[in-house]
N, C-alpha and C. Protein backbone atom coordinates (compact mmCIF):
# COMPACT_ATOMS: atom_id res chain seq x y z
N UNK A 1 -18.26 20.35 -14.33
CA UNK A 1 -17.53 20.78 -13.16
C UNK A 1 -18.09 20.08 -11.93
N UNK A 2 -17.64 19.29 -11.37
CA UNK A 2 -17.60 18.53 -10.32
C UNK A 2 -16.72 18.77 -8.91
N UNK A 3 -17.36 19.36 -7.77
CA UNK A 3 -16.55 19.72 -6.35
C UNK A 3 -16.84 18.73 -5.71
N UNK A 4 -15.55 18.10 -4.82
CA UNK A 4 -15.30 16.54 -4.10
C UNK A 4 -14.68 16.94 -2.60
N UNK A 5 -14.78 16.10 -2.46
CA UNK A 5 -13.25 15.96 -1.48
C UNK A 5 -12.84 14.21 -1.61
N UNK A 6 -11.62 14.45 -1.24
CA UNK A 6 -10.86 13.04 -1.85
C UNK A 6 -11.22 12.09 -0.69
N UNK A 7 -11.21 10.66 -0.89
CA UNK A 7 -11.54 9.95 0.19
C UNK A 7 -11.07 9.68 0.99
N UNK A 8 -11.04 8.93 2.18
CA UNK A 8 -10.66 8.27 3.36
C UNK A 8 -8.98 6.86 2.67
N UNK A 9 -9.64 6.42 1.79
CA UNK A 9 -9.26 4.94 0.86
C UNK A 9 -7.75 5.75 0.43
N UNK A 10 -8.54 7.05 -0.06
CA UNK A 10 -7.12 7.61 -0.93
C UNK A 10 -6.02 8.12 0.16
N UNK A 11 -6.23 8.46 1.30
CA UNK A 11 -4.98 9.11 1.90
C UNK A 11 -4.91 8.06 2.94
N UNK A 12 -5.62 6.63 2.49
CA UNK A 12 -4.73 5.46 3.44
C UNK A 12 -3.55 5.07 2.56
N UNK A 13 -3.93 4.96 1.13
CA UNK A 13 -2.91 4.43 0.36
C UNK A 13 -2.08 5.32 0.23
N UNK A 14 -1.94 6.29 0.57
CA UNK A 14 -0.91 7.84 -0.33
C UNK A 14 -0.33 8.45 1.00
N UNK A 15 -0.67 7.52 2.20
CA UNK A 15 -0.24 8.17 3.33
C UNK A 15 1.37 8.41 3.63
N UNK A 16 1.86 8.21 2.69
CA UNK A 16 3.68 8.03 2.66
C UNK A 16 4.15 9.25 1.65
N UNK A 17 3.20 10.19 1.10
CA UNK A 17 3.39 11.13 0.00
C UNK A 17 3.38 12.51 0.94
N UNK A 18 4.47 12.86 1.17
CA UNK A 18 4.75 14.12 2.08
C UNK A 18 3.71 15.61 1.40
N UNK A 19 3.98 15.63 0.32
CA UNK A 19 3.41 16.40 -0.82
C UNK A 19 2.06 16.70 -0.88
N UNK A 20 1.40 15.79 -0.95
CA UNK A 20 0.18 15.68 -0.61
C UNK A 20 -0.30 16.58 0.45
N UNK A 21 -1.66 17.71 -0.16
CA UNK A 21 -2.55 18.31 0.93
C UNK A 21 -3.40 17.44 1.85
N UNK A 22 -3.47 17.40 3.06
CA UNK A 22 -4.36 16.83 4.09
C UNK A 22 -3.99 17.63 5.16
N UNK A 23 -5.77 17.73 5.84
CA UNK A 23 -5.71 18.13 7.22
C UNK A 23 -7.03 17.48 7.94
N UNK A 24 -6.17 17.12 8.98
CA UNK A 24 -7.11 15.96 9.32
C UNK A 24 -8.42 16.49 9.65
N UNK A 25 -8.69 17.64 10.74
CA UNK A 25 -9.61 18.68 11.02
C UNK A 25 -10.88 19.46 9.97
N UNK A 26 -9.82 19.57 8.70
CA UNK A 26 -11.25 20.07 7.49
C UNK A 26 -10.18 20.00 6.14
N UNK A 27 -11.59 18.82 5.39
CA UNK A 27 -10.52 18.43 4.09
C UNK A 27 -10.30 18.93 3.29
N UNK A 28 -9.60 19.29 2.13
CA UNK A 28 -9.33 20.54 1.14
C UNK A 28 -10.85 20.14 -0.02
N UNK A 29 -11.02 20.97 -0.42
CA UNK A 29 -12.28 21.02 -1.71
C UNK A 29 -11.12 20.60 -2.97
N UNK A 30 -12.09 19.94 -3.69
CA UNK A 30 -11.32 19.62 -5.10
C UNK A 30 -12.33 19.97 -6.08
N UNK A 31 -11.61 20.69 -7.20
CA UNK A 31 -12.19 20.51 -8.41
C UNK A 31 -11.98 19.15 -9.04
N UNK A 32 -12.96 18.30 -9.74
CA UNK A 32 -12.60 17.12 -10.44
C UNK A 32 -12.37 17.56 -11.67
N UNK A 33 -12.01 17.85 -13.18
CA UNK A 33 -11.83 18.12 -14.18
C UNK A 33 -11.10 16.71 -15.30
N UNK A 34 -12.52 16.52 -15.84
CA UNK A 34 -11.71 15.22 -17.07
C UNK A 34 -11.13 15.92 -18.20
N UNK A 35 -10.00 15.45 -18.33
CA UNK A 35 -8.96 15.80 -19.78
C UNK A 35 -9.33 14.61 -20.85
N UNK A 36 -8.76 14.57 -21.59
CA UNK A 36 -8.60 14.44 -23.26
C UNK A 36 -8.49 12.63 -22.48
N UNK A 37 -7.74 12.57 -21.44
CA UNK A 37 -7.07 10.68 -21.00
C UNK A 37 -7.76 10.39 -19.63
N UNK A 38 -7.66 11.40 -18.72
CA UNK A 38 -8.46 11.05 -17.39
C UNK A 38 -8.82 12.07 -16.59
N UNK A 39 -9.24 11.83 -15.64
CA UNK A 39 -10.12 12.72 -14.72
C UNK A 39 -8.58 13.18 -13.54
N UNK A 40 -9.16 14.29 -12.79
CA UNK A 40 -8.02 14.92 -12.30
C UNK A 40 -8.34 15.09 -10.78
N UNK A 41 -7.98 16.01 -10.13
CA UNK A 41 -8.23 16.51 -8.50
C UNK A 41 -7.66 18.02 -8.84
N UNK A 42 -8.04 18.94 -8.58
CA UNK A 42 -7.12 19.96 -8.30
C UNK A 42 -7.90 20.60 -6.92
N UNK A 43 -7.07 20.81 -6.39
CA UNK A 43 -7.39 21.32 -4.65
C UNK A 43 -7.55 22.94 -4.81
N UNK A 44 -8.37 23.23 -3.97
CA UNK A 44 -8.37 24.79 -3.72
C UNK A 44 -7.61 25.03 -2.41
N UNK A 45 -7.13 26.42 -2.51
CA UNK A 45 -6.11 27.12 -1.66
C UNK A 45 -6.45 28.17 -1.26
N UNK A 46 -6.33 28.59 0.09
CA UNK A 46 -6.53 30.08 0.52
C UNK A 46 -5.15 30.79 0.35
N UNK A 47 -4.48 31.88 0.39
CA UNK A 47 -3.28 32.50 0.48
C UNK A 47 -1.94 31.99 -0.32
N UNK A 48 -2.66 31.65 -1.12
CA UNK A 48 -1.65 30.88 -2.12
C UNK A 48 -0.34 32.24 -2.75
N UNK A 49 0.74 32.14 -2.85
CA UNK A 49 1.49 32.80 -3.54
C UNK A 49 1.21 33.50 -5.30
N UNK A 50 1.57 34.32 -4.90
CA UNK A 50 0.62 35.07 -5.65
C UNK A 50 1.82 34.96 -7.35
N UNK A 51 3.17 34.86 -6.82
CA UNK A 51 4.34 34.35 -7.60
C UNK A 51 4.10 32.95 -8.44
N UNK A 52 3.08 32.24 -7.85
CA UNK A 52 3.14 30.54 -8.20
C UNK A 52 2.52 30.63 -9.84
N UNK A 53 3.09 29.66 -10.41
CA UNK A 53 3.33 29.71 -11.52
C UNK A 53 2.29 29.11 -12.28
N UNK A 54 1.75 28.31 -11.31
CA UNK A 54 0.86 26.90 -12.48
C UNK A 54 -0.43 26.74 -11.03
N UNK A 55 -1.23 27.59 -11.39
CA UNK A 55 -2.59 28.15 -10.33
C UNK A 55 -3.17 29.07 -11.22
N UNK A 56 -4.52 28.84 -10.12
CA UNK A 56 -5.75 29.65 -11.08
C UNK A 56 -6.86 30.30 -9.79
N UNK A 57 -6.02 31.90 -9.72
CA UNK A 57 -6.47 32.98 -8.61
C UNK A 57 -7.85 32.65 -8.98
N UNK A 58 -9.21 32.31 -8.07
CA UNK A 58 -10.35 32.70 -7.95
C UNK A 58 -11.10 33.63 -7.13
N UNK A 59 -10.10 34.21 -5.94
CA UNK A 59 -10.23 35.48 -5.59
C UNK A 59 -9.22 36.16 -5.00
N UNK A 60 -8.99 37.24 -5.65
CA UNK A 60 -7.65 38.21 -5.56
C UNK A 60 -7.11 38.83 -4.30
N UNK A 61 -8.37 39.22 -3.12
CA UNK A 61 -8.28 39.65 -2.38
C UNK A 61 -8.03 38.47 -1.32
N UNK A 62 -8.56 37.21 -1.76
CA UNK A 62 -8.06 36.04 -0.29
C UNK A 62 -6.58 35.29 -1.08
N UNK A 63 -6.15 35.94 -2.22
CA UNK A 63 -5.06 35.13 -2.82
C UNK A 63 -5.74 33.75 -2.76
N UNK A 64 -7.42 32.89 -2.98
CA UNK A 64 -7.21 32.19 -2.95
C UNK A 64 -7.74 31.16 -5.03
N UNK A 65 -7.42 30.18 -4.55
CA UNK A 65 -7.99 30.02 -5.99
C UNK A 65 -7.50 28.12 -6.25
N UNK A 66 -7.41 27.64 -7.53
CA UNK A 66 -6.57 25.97 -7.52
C UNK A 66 -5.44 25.78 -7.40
N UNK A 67 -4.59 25.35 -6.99
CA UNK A 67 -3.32 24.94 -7.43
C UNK A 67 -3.41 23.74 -7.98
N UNK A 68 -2.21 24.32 -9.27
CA UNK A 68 -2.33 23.14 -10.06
C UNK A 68 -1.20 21.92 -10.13
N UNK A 69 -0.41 22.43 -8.65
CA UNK A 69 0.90 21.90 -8.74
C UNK A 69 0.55 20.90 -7.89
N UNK A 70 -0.64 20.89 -6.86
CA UNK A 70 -0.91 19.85 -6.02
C UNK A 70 -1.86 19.23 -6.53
N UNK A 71 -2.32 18.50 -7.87
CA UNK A 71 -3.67 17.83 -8.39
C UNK A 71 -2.69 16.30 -8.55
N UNK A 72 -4.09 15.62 -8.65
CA UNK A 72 -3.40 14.09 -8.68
C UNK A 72 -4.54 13.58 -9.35
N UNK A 73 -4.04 12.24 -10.27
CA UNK A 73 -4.95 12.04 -11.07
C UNK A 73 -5.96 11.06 -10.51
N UNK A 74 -7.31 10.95 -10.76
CA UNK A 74 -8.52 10.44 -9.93
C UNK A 74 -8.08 8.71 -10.61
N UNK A 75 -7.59 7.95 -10.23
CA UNK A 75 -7.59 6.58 -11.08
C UNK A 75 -8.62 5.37 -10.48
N UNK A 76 -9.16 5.73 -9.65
CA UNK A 76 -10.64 4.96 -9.45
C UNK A 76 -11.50 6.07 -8.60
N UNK A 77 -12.84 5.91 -8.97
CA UNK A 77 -13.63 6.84 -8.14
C UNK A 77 -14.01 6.66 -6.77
N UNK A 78 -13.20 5.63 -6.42
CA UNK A 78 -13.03 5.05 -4.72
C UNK A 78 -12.06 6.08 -4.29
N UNK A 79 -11.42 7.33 -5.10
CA UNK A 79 -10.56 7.84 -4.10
C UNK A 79 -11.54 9.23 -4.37
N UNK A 80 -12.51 9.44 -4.60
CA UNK A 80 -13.88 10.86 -3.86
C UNK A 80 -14.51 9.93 -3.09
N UNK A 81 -14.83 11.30 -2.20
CA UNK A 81 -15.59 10.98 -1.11
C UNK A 81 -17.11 10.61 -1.05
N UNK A 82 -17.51 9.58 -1.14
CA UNK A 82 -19.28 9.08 -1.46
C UNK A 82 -20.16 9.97 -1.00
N UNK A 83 -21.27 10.57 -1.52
CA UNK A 83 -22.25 11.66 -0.86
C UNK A 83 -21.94 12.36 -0.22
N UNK A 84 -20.70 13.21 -0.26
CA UNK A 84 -19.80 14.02 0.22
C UNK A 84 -19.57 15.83 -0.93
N UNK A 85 -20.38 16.29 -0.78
CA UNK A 85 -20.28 17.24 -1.59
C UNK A 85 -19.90 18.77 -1.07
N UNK A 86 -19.00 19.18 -1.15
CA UNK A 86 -18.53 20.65 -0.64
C UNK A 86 -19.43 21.76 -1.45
N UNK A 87 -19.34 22.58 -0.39
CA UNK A 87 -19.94 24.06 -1.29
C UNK A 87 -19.16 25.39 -0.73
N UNK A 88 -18.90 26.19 -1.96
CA UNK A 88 -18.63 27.04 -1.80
C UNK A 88 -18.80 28.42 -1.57
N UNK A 89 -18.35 29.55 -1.72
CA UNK A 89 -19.03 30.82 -1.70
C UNK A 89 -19.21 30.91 -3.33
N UNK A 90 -20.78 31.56 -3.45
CA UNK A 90 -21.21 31.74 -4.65
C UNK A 90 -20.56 32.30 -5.39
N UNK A 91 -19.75 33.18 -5.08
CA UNK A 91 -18.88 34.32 -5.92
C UNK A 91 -17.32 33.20 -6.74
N UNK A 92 -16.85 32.37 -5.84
CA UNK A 92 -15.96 31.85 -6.20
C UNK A 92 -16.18 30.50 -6.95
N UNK A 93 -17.46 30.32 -6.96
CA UNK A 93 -18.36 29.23 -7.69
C UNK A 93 -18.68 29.59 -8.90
N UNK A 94 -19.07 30.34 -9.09
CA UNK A 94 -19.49 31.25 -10.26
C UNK A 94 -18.38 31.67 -10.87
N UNK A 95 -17.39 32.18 -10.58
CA UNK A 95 -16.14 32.55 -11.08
C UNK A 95 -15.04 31.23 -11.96
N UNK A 96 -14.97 30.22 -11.42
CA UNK A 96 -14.87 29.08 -11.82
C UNK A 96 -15.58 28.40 -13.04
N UNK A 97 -17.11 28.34 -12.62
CA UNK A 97 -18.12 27.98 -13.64
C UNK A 97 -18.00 28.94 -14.80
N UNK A 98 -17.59 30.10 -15.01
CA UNK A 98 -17.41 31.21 -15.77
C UNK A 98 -16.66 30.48 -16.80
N UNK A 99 -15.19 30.00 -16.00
CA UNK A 99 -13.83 29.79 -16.87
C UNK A 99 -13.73 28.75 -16.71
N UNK A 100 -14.40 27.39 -16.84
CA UNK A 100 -14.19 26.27 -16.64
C UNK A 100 -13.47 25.71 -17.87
N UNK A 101 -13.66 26.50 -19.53
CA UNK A 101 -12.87 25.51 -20.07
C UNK A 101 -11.45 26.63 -20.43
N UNK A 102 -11.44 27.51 -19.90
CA UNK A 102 -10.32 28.31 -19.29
C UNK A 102 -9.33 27.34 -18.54
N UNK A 103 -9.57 27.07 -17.11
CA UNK A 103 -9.05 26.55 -16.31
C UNK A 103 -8.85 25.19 -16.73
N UNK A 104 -9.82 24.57 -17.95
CA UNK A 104 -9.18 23.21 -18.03
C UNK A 104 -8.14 23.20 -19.04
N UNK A 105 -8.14 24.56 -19.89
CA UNK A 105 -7.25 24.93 -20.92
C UNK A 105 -5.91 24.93 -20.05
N UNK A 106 -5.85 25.83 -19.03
CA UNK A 106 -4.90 26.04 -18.34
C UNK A 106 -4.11 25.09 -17.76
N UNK A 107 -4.68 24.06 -16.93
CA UNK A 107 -4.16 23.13 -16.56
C UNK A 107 -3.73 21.70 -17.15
N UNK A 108 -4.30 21.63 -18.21
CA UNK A 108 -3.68 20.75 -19.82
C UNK A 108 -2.20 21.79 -20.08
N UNK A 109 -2.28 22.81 -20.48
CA UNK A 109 -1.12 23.18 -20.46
C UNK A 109 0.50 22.91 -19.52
N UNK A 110 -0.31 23.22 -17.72
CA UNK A 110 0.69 22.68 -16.77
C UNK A 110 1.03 21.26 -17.10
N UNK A 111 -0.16 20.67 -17.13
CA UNK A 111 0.08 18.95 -17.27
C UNK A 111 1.32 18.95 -18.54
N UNK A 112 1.27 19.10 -19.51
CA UNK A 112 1.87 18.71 -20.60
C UNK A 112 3.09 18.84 -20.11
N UNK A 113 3.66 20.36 -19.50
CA UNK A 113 4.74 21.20 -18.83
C UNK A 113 5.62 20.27 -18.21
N UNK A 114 4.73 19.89 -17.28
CA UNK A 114 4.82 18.97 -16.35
C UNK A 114 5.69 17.51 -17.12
N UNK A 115 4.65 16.64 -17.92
CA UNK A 115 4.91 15.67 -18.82
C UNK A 115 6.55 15.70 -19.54
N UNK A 116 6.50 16.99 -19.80
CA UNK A 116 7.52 17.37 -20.98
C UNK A 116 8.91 17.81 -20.42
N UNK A 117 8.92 18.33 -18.80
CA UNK A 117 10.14 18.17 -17.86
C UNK A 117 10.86 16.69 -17.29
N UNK A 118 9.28 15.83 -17.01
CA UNK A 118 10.07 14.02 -16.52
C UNK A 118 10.68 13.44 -17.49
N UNK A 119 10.30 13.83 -18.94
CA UNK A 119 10.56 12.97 -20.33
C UNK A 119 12.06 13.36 -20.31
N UNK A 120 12.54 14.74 -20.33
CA UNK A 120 13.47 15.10 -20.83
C UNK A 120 14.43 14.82 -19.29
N UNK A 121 14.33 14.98 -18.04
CA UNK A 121 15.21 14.20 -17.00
C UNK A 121 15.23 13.13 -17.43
N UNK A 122 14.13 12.15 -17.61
CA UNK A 122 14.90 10.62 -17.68
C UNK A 122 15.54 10.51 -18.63
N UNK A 123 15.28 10.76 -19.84
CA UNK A 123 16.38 11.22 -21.18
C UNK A 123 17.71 11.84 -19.85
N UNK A 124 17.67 12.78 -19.82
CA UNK A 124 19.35 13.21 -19.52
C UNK A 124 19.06 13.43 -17.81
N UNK A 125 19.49 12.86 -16.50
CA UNK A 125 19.48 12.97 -15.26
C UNK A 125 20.20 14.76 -15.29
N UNK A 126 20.82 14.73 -16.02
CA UNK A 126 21.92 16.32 -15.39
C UNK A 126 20.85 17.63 -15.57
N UNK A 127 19.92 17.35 -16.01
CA UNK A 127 19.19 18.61 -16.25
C UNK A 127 18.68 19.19 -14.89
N UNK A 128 18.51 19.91 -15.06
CA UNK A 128 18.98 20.79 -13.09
C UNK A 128 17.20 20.87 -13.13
N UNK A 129 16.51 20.48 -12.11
CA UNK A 129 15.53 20.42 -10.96
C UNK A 129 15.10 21.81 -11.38
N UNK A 130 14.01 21.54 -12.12
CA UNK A 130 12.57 22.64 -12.20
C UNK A 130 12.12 23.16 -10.77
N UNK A 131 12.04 24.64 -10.31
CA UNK A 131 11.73 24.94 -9.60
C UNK A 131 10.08 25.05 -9.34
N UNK A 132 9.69 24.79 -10.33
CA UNK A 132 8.34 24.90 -10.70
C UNK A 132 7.55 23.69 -10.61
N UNK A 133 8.35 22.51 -10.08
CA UNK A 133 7.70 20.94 -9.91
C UNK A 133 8.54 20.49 -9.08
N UNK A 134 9.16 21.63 -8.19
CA UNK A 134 9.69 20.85 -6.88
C UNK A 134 8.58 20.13 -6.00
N UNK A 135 7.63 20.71 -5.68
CA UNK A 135 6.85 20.58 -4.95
C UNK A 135 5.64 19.38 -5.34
N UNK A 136 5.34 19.48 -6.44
CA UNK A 136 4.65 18.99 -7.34
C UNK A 136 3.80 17.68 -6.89
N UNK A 137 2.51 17.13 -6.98
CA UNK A 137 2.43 16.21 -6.07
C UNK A 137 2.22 14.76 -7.79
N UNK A 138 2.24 15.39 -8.53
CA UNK A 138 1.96 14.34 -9.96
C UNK A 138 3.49 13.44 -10.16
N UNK A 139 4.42 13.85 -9.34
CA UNK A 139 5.37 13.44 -9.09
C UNK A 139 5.66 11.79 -8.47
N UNK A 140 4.26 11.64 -8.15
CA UNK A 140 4.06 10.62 -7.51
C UNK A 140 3.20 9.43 -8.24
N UNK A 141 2.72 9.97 -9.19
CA UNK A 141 1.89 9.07 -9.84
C UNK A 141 2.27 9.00 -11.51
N UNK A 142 3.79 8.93 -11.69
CA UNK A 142 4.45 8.82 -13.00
C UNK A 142 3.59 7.62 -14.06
N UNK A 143 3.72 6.60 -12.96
CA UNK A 143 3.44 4.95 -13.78
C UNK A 143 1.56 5.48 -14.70
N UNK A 144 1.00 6.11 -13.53
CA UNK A 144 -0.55 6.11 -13.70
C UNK A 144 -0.33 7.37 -15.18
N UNK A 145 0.71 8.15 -15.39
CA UNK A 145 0.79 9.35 -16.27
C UNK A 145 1.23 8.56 -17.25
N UNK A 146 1.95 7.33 -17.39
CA UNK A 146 2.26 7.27 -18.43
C UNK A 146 3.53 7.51 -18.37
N UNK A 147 4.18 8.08 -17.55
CA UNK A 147 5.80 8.10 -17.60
C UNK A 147 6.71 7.33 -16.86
C-alpha cells in the first residue's frame, strides 16, 4: 500500500480531461494499488455519495473514503509526485491497511465492470450509457487499458 499524490508532469499532460480530480490549492491523496497488469491511482474523497456505486467508505461519519470511478492507471512513475508523501489520519490509515486486499479485490472487480461495458459499446454503439461510468475518469485512458 503506497499513498502519493500525482505529479505536476501528469496534470500538464491530462490538462484537457475535465474528469479528472485537481485542485490547485491542496492535491487529492492517492492510493497506488498494483493489479494482476499495472499499477493504479485511486483518489480519496471527503463527502462522497453515499449512493455511489464503485467506492470504498473509509469513514462513515465524513462519507469519506476512494473512489473508484476517478482512478487512472499509473503508466510511468513520472506521473507521482517525487519525495512527496501524504499522511493521513491514523484511523483511516489503518482502516485501509486492514482491507487492502479487500479494496484491491474490490476495485479489480469495478475495473473488469468497467472493461466489460467499453467492449460491449464498441461491439454495439446503441447500448444506452452506463450511469455508473458517466463520470468515470478510465474513460480516458482506453489505448493504455487495452481497449
Amino acid at each position: 500500500m503506497e499513498l502519493r499524490y500525482l505529479s505536476e508532469e501528469f496534470f500538464k499532460t491530462h490538462k484537457d480531461y475535465p474528469e479528472l480530480m485537481q485542485k490547485d490549492n491542496r492535491p487529492y491523496v492517492i492510493l497506488v494499488i498494483q493489479t494482476e497488469t499495472m499499477k493504479f491511482a485511486i483518489p480519496f474523497r471527503t463527502s462522497m455519495n453515499r449512493a455511489k456505486k464503485y467506492c470504498y467508505i473509509t469513514d462513515k461519519k465524513k462519507n469519506s473514503g476512494l473512489d473508484f470511478e476517478k482512478s487512472i492507471p499509473i503508466i510511468t512513475d513520472k506521473w507521482l509526485k517525487e519525495n512527496d508523501y501524504p499522511i493521513i489520519n491514523e484511523y483511516e490509515f489503518n482502516y485501509i491497511k486492514f482491507d487492502e486486499s479487500k479494496i484491491k479485490y474490490q476495485f479489480t472487480v469495478f475495473l473488469n465492470a468497467f472493461k466489460k461495458y467499453i467492449s460491449r459499446r464498441k461491439e454495439n454503439p446503441n447500448i444506452p450509457e452506463n450511469k455508473d461510468f458517466q463520470f468515470c475518469t478510465l474513460k480516458y485512458f482506453l489505448k493504455e487499458l487495452g481497449l
